[in-house]
N, C-alpha and C. Protein backbone atom coordinates (compact mmCIF):
# COMPACT_ATOMS: atom_id res chain seq x y z
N UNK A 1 196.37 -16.28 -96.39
CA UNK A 1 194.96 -15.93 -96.25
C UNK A 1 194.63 -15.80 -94.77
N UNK A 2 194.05 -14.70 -93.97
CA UNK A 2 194.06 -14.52 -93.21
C UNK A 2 192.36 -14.69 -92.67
N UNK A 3 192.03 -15.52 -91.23
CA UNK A 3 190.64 -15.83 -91.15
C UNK A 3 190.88 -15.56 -89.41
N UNK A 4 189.35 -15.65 -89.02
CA UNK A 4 188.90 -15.39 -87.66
C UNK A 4 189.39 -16.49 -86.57
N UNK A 5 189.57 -15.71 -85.43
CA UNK A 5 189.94 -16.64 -84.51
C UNK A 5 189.24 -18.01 -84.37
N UNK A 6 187.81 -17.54 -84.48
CA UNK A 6 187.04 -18.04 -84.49
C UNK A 6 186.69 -19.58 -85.43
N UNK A 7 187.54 -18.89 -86.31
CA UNK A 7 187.20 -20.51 -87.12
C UNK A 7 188.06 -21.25 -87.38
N UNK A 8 189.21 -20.71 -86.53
CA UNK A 8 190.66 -21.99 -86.52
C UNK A 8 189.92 -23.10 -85.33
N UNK A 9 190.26 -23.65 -85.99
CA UNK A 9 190.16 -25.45 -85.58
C UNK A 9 191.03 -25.69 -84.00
N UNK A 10 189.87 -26.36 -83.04
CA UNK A 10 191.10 -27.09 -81.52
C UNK A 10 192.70 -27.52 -82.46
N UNK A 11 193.82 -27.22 -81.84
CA UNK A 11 195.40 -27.33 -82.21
C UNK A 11 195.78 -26.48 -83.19
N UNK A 12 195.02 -25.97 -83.82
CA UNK A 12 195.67 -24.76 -84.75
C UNK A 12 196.32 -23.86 -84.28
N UNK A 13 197.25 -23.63 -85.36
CA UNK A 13 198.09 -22.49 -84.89
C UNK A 13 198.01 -21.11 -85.72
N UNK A 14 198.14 -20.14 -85.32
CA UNK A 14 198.42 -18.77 -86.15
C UNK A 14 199.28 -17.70 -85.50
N UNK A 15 198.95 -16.44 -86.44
CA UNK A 15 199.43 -15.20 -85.63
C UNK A 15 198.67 -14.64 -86.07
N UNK A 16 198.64 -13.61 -84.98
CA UNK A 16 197.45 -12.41 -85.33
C UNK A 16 198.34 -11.51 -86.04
N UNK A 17 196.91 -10.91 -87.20
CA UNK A 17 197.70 -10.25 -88.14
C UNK A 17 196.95 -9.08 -88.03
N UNK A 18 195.62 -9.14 -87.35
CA UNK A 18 194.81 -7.73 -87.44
C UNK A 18 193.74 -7.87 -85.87
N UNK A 19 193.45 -6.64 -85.04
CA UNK A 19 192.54 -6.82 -84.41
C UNK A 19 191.49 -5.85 -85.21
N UNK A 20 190.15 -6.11 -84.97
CA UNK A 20 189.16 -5.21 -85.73
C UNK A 20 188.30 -4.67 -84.78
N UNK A 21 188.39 -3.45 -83.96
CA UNK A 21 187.76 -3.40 -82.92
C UNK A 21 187.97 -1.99 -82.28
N UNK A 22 187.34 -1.35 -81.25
CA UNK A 22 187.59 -0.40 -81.09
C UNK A 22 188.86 -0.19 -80.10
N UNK A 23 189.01 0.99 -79.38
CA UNK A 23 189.68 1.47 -78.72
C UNK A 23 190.01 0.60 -76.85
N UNK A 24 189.23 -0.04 -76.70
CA UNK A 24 188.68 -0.27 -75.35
C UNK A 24 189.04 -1.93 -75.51
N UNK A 25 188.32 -2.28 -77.12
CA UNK A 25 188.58 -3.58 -76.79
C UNK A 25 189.83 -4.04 -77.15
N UNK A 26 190.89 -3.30 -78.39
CA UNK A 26 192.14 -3.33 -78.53
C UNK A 26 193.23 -2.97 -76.94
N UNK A 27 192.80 -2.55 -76.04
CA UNK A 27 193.42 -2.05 -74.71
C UNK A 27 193.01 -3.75 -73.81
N UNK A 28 191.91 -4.13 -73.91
CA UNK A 28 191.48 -5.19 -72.90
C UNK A 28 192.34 -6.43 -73.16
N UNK A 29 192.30 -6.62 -75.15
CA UNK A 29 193.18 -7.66 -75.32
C UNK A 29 194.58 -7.23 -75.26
N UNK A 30 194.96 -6.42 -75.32
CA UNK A 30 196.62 -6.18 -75.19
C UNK A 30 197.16 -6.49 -73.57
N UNK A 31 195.98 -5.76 -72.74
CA UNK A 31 196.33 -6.19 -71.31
C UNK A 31 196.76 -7.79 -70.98
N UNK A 32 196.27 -8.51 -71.89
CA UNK A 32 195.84 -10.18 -71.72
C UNK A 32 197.11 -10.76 -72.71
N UNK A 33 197.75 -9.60 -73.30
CA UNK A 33 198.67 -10.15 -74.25
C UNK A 33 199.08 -10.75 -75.75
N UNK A 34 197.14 -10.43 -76.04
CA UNK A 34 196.77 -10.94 -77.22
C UNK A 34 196.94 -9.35 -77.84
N UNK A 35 197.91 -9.22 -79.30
CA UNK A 35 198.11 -8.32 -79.79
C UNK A 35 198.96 -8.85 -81.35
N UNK A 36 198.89 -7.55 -82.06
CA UNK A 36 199.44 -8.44 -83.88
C UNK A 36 200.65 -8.86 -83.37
N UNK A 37 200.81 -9.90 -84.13
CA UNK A 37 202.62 -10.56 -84.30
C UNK A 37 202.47 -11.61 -83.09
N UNK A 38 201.38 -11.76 -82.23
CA UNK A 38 201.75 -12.64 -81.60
C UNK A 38 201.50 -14.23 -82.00
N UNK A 39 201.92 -15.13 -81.67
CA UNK A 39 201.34 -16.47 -82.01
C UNK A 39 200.65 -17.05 -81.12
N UNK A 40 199.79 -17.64 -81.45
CA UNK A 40 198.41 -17.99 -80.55
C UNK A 40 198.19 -19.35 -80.98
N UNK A 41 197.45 -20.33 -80.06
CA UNK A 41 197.20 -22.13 -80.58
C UNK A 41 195.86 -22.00 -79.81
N UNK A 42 194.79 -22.75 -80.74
CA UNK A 42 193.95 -22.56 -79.97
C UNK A 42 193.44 -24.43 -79.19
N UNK A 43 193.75 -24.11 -77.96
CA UNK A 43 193.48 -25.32 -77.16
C UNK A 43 191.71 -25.79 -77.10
N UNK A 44 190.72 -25.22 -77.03
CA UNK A 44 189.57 -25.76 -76.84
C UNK A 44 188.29 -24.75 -77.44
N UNK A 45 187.76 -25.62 -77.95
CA UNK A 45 186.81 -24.52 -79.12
C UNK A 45 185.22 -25.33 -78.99
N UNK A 46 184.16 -24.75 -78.76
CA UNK A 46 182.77 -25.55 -78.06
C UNK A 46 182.11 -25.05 -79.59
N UNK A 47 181.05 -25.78 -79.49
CA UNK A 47 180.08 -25.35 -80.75
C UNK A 47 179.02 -23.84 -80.44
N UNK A 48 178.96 -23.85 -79.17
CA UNK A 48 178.47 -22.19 -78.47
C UNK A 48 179.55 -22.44 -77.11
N UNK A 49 179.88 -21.01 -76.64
CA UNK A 49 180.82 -20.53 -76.02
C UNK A 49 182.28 -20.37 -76.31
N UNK A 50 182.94 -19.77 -75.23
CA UNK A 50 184.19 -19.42 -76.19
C UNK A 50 185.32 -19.99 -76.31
N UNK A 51 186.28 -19.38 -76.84
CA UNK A 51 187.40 -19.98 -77.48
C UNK A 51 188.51 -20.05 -76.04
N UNK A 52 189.10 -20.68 -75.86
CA UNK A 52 190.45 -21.18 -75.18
C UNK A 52 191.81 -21.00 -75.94
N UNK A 53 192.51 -20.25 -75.75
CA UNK A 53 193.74 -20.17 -76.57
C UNK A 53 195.10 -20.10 -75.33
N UNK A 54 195.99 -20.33 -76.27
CA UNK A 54 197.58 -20.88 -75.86
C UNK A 54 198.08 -19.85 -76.15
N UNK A 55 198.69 -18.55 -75.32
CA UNK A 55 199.55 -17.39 -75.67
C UNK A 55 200.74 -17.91 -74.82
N UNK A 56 201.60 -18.04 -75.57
CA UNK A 56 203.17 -18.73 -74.77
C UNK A 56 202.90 -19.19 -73.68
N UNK A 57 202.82 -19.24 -72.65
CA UNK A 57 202.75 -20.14 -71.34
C UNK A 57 201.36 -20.15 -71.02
N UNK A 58 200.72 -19.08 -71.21
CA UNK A 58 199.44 -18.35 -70.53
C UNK A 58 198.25 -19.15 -71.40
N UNK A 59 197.25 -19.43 -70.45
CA UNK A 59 196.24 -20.09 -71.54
C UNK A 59 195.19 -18.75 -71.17
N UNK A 60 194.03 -18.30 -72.00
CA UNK A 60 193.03 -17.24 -72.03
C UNK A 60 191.98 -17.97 -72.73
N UNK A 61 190.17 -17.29 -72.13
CA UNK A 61 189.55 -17.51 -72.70
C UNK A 61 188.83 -16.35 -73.53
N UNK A 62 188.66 -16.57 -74.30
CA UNK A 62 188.20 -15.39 -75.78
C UNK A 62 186.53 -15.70 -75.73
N UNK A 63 185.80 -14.53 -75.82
CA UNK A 63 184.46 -14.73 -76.14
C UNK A 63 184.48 -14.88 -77.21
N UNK A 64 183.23 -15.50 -78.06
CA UNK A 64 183.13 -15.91 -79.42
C UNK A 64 183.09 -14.31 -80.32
N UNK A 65 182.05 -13.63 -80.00
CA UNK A 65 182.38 -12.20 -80.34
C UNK A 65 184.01 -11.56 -80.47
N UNK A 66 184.42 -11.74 -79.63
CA UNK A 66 185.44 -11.08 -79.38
C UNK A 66 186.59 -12.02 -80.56
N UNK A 67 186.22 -13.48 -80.24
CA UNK A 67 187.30 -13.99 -81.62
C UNK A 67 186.68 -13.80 -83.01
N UNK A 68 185.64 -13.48 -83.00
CA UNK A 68 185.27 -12.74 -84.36
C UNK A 68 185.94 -11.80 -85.08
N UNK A 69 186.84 -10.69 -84.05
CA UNK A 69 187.16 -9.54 -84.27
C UNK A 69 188.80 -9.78 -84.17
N UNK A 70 189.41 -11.21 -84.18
CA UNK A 70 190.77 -11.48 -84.30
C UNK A 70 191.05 -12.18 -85.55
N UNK A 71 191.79 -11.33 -86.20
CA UNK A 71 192.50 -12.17 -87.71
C UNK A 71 193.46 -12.50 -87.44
N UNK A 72 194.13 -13.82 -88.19
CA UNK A 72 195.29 -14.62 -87.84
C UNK A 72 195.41 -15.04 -89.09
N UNK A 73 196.42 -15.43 -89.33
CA UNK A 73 197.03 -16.58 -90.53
C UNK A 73 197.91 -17.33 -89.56
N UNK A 74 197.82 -18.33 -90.83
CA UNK A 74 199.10 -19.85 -89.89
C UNK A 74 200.02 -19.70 -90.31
């Protein structure tokens, strides 16, 4: 079952299985390394503001919008 970046839990793990988004913002996250098949952990998650995630060495921060528009399964 596949759900939003957004609502995996601080230490969860997944992979992205879908981005949902246009042209510009599929280019911004690929630059950053976030793209399908990758595995992602998400290190720090606030009740407003955004997400903190673990891409292999690299840590990134995700706007909440923007992890809206990332599907993952674990």
């Amino acid at each position: 079952m596949k759900k939003t970046l957004k609502s995996f839990k601080t230490g969860e793990k997944g992979k992205i299985v879908e981005l949902r988004g246009g042209k510009e913002f599929q280019r911004r996250l690929k630059k950053r390394g976030v793209m399908v098949g990758k595995e992602v952990r998400v290190i720090a998650k606030q009740p407003h503001g955004p997400v903190v995630i673990e891409n292999g060495s690299c840590k990134l921060t995700i706007g909440r919008n923007m992890a809206k528009k990332i599907y993952m399964q674990k």
